[in-house]
N, C-alpha and C. Protein backbone atom coordinates (compact mmCIF):
# COMPACT_ATOMS: atom_id res chain seq x y z
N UNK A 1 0.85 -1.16 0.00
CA UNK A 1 0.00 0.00 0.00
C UNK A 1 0.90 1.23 0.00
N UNK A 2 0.53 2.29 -0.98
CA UNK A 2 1.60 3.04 -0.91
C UNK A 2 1.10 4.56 0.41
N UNK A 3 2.19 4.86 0.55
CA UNK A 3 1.72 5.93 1.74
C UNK A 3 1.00 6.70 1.22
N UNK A 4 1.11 7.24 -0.07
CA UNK A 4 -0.21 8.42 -0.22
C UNK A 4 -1.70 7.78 -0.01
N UNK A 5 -1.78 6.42 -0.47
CA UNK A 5 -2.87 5.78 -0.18
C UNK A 5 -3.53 5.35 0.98
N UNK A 6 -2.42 5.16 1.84
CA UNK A 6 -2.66 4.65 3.18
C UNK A 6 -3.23 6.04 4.21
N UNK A 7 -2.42 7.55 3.29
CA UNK A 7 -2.50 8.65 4.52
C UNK A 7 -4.18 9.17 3.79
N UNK A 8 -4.59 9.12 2.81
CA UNK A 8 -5.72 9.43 2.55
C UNK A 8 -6.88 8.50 3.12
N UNK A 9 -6.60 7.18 3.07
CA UNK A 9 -7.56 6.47 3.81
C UNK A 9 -7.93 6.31 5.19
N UNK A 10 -6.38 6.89 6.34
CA UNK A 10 -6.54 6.72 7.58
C UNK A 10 -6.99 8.12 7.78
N UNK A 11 -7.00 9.23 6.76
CA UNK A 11 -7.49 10.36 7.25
C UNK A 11 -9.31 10.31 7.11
N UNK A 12 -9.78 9.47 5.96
CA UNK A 12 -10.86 9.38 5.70
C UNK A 12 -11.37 8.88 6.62
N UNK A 13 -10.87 7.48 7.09
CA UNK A 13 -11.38 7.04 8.64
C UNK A 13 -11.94 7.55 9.94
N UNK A 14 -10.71 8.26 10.07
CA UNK A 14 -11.16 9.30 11.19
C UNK A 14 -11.86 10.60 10.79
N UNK A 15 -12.30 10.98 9.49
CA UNK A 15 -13.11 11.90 9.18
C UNK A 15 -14.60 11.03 9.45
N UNK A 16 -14.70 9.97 9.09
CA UNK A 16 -16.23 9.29 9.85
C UNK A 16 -16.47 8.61 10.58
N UNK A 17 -15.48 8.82 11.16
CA UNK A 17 -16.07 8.51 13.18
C UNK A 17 -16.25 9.56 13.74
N UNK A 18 -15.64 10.71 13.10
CA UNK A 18 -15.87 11.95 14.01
C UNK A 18 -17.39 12.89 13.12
N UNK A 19 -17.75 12.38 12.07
CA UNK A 19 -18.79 12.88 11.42
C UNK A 19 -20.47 12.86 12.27
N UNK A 20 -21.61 12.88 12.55
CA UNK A 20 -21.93 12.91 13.82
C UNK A 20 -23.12 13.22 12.81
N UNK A 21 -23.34 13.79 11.90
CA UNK A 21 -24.85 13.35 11.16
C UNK A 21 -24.46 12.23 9.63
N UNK A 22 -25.48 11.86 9.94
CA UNK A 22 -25.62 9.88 8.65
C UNK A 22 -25.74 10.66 7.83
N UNK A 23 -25.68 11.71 7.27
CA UNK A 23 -25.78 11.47 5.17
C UNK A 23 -24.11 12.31 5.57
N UNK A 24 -23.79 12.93 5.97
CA UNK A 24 -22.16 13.22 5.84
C UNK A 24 -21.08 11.63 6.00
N UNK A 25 -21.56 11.32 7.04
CA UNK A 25 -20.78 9.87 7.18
C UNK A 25 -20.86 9.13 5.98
N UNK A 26 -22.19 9.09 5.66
CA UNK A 26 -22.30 8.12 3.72
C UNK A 26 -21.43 9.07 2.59
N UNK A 27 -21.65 9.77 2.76
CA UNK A 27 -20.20 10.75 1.94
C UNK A 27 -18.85 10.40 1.70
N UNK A 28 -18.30 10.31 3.30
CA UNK A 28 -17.25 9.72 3.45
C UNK A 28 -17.25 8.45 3.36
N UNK A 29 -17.75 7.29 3.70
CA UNK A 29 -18.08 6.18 3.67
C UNK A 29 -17.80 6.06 1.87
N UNK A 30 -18.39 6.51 1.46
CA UNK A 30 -18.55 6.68 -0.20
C UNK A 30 -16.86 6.86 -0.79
N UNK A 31 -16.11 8.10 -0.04
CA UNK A 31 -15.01 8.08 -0.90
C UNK A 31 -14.29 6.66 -0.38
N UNK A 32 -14.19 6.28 0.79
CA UNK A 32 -13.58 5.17 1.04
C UNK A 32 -13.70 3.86 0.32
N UNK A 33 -15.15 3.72 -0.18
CA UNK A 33 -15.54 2.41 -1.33
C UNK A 33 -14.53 2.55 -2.28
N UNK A 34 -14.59 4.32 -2.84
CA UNK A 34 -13.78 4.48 -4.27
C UNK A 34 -12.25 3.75 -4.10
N UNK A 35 -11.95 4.46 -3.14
CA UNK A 35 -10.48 4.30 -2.75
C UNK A 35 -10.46 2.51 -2.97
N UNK A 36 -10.91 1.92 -1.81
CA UNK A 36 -11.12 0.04 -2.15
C UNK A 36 -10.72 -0.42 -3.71
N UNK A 37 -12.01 0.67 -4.90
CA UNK A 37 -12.29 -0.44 -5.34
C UNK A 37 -11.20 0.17 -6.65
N UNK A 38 -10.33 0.90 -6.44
CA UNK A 38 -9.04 1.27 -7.34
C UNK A 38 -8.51 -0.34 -8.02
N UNK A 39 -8.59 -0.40 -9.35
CA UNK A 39 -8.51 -1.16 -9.47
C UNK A 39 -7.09 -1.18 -10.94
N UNK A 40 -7.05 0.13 -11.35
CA UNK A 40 -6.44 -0.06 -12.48
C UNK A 40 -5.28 0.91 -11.78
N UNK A 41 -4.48 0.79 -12.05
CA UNK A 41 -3.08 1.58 -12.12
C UNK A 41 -2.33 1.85 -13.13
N UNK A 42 -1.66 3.49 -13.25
CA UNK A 42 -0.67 3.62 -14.32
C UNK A 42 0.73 4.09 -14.15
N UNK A 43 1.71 3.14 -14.50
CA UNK A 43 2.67 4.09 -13.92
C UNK A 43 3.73 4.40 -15.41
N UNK A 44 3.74 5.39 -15.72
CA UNK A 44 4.35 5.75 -17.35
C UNK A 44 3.58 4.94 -18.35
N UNK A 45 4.33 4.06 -18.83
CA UNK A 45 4.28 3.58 -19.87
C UNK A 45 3.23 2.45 -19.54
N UNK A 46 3.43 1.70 -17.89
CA UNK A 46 2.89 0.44 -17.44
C UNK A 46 1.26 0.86 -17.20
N UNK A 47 0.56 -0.43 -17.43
CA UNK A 47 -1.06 -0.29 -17.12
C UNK A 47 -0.63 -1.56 -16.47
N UNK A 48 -1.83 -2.03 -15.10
CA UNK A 48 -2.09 -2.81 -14.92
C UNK A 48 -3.37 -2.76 -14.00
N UNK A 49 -4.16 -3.96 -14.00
CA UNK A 49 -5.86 -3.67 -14.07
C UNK A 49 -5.75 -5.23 -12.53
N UNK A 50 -5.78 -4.89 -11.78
CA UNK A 50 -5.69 -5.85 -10.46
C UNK A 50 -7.16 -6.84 -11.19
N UNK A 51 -8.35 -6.02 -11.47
CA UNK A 51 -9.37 -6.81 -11.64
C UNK A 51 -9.41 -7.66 -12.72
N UNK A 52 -8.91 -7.66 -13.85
CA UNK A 52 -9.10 -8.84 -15.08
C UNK A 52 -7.48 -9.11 -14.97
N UNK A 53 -6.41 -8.81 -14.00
CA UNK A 53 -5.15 -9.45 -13.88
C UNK A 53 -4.51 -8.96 -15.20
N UNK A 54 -4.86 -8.05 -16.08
CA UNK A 54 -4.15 -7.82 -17.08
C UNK A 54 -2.91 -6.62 -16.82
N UNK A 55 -2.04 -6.69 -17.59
CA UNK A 55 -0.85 -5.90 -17.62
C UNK A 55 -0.43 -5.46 -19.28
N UNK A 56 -0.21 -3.97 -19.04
CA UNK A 56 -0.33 -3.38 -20.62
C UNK A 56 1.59 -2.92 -20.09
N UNK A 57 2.30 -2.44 -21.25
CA UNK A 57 3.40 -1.78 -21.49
C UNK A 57 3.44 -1.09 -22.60
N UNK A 58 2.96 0.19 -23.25
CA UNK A 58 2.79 1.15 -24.30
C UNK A 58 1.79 0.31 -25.43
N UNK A 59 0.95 0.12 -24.17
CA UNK A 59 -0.57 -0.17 -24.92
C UNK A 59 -0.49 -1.78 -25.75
N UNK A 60 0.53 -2.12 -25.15
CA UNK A 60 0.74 -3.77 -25.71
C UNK A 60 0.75 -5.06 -24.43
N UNK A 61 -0.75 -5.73 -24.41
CA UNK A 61 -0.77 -7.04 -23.50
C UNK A 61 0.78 -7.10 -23.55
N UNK A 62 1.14 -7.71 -22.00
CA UNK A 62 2.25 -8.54 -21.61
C UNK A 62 1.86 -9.76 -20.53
N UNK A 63 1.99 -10.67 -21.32
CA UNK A 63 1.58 -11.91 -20.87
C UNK A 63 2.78 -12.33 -19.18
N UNK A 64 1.91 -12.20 -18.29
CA UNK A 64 2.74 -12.82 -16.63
C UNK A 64 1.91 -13.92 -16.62
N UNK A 65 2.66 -15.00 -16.12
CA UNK A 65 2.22 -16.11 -15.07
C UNK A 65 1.54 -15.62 -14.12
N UNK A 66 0.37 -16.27 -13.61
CA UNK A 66 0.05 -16.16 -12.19
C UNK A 66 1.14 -15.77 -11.02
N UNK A 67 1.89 -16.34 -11.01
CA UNK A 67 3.07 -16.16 -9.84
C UNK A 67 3.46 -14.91 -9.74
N UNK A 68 3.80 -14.30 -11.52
CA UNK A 68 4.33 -13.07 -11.75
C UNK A 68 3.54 -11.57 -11.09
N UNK A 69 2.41 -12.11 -12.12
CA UNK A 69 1.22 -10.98 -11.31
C UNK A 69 0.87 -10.71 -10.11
N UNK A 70 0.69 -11.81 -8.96
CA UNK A 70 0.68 -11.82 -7.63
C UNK A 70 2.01 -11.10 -7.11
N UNK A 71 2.93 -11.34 -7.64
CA UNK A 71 4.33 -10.71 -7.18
C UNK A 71 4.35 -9.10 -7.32
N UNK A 72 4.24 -8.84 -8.80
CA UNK A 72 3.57 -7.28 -9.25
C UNK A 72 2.93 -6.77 -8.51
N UNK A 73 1.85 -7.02 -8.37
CA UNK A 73 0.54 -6.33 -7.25
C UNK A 73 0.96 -6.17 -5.85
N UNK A 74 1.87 -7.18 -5.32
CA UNK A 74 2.03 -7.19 -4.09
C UNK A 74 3.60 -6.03 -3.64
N UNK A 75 4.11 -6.04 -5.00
CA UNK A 75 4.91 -4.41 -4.93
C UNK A 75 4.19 -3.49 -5.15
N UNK A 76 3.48 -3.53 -5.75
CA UNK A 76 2.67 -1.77 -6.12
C UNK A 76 2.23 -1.63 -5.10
N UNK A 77 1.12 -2.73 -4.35
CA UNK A 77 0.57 -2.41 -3.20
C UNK A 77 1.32 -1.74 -1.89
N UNK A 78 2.50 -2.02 -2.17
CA UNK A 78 3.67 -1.40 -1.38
C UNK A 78 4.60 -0.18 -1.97
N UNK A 79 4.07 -0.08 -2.89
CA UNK A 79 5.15 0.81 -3.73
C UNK A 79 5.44 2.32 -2.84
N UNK A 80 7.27 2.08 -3.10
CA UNK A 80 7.86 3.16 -2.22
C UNK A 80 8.52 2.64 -1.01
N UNK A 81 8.20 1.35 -0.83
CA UNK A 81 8.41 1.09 0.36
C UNK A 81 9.08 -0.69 0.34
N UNK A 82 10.28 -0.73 0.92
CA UNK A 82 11.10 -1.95 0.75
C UNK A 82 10.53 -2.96 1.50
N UNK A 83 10.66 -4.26 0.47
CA UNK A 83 9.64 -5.37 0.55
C UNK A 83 10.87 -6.55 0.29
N UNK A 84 11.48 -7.21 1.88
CA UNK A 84 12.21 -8.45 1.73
C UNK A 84 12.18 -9.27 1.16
N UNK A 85 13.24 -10.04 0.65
CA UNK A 85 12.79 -11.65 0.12
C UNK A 85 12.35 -12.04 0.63
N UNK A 86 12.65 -12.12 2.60
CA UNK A 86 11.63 -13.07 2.91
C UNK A 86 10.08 -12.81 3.17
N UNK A 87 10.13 -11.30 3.57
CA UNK A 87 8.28 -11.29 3.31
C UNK A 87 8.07 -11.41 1.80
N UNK A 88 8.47 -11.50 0.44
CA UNK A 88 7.84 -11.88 -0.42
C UNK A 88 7.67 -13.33 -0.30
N UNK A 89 8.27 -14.14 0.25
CA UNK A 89 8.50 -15.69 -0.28
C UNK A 89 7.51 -15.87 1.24
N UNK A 90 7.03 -15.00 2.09
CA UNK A 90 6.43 -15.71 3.30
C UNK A 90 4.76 -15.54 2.16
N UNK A 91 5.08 -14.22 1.82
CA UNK A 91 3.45 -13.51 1.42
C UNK A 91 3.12 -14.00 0.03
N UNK A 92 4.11 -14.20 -0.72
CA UNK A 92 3.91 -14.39 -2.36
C UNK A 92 3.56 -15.96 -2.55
N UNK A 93 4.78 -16.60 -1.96
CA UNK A 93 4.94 -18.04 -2.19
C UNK A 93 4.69 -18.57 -1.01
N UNK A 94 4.12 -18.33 -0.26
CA UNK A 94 3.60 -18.99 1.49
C UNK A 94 4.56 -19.88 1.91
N UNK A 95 5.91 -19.48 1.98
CA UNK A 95 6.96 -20.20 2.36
C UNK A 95 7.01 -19.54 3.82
N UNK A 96 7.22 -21.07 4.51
CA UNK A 96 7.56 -20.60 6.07
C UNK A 96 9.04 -20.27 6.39
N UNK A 97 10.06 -21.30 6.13
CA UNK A 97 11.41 -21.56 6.32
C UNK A 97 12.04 -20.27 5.51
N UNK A 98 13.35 -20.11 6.30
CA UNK A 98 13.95 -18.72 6.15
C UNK A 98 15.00 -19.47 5.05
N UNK A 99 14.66 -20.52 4.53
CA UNK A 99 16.02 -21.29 3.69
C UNK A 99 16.23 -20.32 2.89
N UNK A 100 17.93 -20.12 2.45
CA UNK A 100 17.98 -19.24 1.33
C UNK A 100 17.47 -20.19 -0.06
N UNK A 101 17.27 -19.10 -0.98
CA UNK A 101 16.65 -19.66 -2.17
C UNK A 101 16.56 -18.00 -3.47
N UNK A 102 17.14 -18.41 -4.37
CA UNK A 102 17.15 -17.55 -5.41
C UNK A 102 15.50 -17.49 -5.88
N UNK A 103 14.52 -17.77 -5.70
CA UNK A 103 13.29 -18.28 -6.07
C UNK A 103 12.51 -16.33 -6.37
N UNK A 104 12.93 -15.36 -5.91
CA UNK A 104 12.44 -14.23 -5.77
C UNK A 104 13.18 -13.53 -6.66
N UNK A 105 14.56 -13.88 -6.34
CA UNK A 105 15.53 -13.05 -7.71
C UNK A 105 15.19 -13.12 -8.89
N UNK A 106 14.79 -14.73 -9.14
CA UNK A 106 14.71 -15.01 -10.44
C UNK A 106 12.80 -14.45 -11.01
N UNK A 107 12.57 -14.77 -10.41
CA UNK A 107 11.03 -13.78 -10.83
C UNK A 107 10.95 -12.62 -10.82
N UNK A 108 11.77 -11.46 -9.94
CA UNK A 108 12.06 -10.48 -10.61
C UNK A 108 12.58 -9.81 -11.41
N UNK A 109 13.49 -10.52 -11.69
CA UNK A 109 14.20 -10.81 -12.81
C UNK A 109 13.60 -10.93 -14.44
N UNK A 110 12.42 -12.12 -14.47
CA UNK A 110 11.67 -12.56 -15.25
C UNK A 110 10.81 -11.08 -15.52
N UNK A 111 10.04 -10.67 -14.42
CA UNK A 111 9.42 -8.97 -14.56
C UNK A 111 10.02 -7.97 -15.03
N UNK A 112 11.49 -7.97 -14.90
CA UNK A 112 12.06 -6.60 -15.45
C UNK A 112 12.03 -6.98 -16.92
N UNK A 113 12.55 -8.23 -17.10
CA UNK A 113 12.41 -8.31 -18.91
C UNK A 113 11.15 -8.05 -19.54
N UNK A 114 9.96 -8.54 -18.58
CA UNK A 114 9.01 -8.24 -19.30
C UNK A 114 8.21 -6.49 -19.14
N UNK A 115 8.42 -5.97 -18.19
CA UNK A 115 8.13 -5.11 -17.92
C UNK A 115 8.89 -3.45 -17.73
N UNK A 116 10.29 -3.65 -17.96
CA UNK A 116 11.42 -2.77 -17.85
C UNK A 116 11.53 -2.49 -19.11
N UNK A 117 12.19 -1.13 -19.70
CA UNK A 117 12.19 -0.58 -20.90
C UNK A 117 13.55 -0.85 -20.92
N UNK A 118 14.62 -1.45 -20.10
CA UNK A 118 16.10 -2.09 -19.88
C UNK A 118 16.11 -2.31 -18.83
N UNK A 119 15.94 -3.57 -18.50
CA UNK A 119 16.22 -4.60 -17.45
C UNK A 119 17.26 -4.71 -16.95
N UNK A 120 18.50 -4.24 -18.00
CA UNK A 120 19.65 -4.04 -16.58
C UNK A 120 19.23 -2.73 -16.29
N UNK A 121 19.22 -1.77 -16.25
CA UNK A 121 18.73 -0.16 -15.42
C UNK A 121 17.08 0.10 -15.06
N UNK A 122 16.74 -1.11 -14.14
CA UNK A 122 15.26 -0.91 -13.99
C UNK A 122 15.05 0.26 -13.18
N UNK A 123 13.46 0.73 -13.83
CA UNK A 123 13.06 2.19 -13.33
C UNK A 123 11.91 1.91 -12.44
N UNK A 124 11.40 0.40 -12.67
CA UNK A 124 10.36 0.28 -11.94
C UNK A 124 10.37 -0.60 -10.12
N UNK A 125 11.05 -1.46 -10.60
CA UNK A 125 11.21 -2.77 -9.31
C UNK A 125 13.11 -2.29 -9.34
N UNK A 126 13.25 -1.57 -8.11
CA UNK A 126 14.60 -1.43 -8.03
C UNK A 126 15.28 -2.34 -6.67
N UNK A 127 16.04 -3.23 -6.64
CA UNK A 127 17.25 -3.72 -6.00
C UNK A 127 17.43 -2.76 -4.97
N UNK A 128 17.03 -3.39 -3.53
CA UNK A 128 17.89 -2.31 -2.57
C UNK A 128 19.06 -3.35 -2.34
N UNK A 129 20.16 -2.69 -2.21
CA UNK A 129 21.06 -4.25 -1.93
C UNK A 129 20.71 -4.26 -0.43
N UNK A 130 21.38 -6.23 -0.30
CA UNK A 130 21.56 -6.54 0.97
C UNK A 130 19.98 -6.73 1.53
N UNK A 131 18.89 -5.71 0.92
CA UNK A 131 17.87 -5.96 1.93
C UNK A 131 16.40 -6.50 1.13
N UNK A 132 16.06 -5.88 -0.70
CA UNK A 132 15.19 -6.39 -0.60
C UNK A 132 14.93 -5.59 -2.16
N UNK A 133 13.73 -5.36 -2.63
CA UNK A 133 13.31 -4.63 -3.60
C UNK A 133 12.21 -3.86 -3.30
N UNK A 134 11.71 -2.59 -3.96
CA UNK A 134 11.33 -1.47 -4.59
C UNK A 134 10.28 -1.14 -5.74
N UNK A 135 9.32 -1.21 -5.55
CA UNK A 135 8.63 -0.59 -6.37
C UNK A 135 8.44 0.88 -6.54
N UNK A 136 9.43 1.46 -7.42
CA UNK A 136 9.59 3.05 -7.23
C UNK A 136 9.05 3.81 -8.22
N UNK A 137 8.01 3.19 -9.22
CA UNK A 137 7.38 3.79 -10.53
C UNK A 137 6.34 5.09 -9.37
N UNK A 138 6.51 6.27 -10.26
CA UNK A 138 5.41 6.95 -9.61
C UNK A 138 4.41 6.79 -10.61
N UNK A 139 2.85 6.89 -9.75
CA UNK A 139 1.35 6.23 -10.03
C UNK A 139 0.99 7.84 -11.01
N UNK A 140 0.39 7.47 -12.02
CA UNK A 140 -0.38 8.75 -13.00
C UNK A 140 -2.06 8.63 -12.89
N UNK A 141 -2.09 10.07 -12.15
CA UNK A 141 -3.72 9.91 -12.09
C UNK A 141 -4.60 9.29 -13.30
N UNK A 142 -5.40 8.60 -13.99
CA UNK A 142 -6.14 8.54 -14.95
C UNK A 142 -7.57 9.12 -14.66
C-alpha cells in the first residue's frame, strides 16, 4: 500500500467517526468504497488492471504467469516502500522456512524483462542491496 494511499484512507477514517450526522458519514463512507475499489493503475508507460489481472506496457498485452502478477501487485501495493525476500517468499509463495533460495531473484528478474524498458537499469522494481526490492514507478492519475 503506498503511503499516499494509506494517509488518505486513515485520514478518511477518522473523518467518519468523528462525522456525527448519517448522510455526511455516507459521503465519506462513499469516498472510502472508491479508494477500495481502485482497481487499475498507471505508472508511465505500465497499465495494470488488479481486476481482469491484465498488464499493458505502451498499450501492448504482456503476458505474466500467475506467480508473476501476484508478485507485481504485491509491490505496487507497497510501492515506495522496501519489501524483503523473505516477506515476499512468506506472502507471495507462502513459504515458512527462512532457507535461502534464489526463487524471488529469479522472478524479478523474469518482470524486469518483461516489464522494464532495460532490465539491466530498472526504473520500476529497483534492487535495494543486501535488503530487498522497490517498487519506485510513480502512479499517474487517470
Amino acid at each position: 500500500m503506498s503511503e499516499t494511499w494509506a494517509d488518505s484512507w486513515r485520514e478518511l477514517c477518522l473523518q467518519a467517526l468523528c462525522e456525527l450526522e448519517p448522510e455526511r458519514r455516507m459521503v465519506v463512507l462513499e469516498k472510502l468504497r472508491r479508494i477500495l475499489r481502485k482497481e487499475t493503475h498507471k505508472f508511465g508507460p505500465l497499465w495494470v488492471d488488479f481486476a481482469t489481472a491484465e498488464v499493458k506496457r505502451n498499450g501492448n498485452l504482456v503476458s505474466l504467469r500467475n506467480l508473476e502478477f501476484r508478485l507485481l501487485r504485491y509491490l505496487i501495493e507497497r510501492a515506495g516502500s522496501l519489501v524483503s525476500r523473505e516477506e515476499l517468499l512468506r506472502s507471495v509463495w507462502s513459504y515458512d522456512s527462512g532457507a535461502p533460495t534464489r526463487t524471488v531473484d529469479v522472478h524479478i528478474h523474469s518482470l524486469r524483462q518483461k516489464l522494464e524498458k532495460d532490465a539491466s537499469r530498472p526504473e520500476l522494481i529497483v534492487t535495494v542491496q543486501g535488503a530487498g526490492y522497490k517498487f519506485v514507478a510513480k502512479q499517474r492519475v487517470h
